[in-house]
C-alpha atoms as a PDB file:
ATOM      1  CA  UNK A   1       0.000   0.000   0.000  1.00  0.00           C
ATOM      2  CA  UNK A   2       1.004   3.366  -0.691  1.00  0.00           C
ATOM      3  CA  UNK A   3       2.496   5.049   2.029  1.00  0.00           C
ATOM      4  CA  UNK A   4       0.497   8.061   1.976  1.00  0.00           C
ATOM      5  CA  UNK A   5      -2.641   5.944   2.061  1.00  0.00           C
ATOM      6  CA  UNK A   6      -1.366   4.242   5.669  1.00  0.00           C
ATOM      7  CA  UNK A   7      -1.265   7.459   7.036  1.00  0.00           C
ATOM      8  CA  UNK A   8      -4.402   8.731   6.046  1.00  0.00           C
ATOM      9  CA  UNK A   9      -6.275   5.158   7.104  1.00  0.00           C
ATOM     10  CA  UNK A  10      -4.525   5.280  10.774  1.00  0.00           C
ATOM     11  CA  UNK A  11      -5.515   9.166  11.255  1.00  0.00           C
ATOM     12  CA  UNK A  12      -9.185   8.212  10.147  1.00  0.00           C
ATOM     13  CA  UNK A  13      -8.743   5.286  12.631  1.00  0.00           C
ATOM     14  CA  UNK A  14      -7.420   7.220  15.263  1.00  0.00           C
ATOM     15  CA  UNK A  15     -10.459   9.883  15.054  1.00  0.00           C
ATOM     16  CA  UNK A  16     -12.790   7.056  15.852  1.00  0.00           C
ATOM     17  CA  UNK A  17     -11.275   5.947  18.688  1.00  0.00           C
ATOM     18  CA  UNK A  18     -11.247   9.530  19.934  1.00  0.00           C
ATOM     19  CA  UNK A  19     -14.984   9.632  19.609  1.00  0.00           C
ATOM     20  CA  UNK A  20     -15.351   5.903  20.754  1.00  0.00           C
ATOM     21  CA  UNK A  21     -13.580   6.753  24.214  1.00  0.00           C
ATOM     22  CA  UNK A  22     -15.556   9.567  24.655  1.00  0.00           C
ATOM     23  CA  UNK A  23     -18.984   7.849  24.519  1.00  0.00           C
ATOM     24  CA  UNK A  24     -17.396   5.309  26.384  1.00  0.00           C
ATOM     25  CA  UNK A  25     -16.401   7.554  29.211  1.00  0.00           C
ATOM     26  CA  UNK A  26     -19.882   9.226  29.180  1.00  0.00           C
ATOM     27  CA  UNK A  27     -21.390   5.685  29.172  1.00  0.00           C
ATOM     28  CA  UNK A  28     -19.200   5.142  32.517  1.00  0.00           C
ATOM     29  CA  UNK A  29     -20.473   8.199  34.295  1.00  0.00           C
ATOM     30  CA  UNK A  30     -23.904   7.299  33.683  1.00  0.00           C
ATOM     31  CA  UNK A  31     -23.083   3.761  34.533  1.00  0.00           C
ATOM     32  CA  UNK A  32     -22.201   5.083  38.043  1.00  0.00           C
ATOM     33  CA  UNK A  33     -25.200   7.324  38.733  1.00  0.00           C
ATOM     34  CA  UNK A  34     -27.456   4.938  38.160  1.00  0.00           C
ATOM     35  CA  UNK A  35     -28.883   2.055  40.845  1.00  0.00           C
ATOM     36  CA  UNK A  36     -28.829  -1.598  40.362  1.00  0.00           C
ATOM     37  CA  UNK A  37     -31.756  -3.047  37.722  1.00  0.00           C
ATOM     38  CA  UNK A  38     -32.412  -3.362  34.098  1.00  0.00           C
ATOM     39  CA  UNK A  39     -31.089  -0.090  33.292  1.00  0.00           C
ATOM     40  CA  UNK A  40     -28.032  -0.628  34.510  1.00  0.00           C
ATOM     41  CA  UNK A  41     -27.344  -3.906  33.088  1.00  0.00           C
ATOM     42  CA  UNK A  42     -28.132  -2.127  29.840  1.00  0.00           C
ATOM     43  CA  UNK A  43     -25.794   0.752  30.517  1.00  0.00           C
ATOM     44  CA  UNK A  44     -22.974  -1.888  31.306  1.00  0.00           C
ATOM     45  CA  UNK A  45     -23.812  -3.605  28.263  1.00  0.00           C
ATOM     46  CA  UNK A  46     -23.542  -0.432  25.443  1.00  0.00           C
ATOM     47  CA  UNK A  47     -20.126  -0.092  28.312  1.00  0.00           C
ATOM     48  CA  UNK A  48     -18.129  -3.429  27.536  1.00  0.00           C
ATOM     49  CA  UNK A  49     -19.301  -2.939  23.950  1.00  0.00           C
ATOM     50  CA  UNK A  50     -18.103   0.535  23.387  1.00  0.00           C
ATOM     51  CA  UNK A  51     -14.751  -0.726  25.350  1.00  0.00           C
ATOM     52  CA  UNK A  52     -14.770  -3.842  22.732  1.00  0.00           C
ATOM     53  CA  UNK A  53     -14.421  -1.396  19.839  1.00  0.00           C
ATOM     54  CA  UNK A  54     -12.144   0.638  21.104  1.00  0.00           C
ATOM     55  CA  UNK A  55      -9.387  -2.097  21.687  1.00  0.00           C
ATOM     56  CA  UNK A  56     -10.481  -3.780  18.045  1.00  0.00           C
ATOM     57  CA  UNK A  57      -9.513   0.189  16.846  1.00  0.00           C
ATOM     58  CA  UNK A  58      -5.960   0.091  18.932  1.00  0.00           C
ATOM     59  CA  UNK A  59      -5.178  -3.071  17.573  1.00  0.00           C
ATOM     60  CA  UNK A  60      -6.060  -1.833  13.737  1.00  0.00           C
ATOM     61  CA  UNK A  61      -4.368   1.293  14.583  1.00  0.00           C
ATOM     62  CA  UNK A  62      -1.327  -0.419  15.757  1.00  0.00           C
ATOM     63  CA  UNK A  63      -0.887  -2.702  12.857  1.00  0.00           C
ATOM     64  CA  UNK A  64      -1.301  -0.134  10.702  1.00  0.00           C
ATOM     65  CA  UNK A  65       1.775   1.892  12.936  1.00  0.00           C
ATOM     66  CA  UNK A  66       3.801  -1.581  12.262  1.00  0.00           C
ATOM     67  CA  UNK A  67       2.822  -1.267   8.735  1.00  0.00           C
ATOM     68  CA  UNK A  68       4.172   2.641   8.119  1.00  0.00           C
ATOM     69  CA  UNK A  69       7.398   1.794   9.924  1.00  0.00           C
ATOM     70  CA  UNK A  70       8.295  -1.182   7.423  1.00  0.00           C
ATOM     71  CA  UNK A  71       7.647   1.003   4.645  1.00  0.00           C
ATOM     72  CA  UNK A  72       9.704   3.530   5.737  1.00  0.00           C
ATOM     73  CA  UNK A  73      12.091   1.195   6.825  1.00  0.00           C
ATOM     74  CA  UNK A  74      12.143  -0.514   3.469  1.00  0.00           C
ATOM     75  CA  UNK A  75      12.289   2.912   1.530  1.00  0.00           C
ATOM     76  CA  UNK A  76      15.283   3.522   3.800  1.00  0.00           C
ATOM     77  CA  UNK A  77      17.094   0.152   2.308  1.00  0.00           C
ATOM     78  CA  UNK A  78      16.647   1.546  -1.297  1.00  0.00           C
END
């Protein structure tokens, strides 16, 4: 892939997991105002989903990091 391309993908990447952490972090103050019950189990649930994404994202993003660096790295070489 073109190296320009990487770049571009990982800062699009790295905007959602800005806006992922955010709604998680609102989900978590919610989470602790509320009392036990359905709503909370809810609230935990849209939680540990929103905290599922978010590492999926860090993983993509880092790949994507590993991906840049051999580029350059090869680009060095020639």
């Amino acid at each position: 892939m073109d190296l320009t391309k990487l770049i571009q993908e990982r800062d699009v990447l790295r905007s959602k997991w800005k806006a992922v952490r955010f709604e998680k972090l609102q989900w978590k103050s919610i989470l602790k105002e509320l009392p036990l019950g359905v709503s909370k189990k809810e609230a935990t649930f849209k939680y540990r989903q929103l905290k599922k994404e978010q590492r999926k994202l860090s993983i993509q993003i880092k790949n994507i990091d590993k991906n840049i660096s051999r580029a350059l790295h090869e680009k060095k070489k020639e």
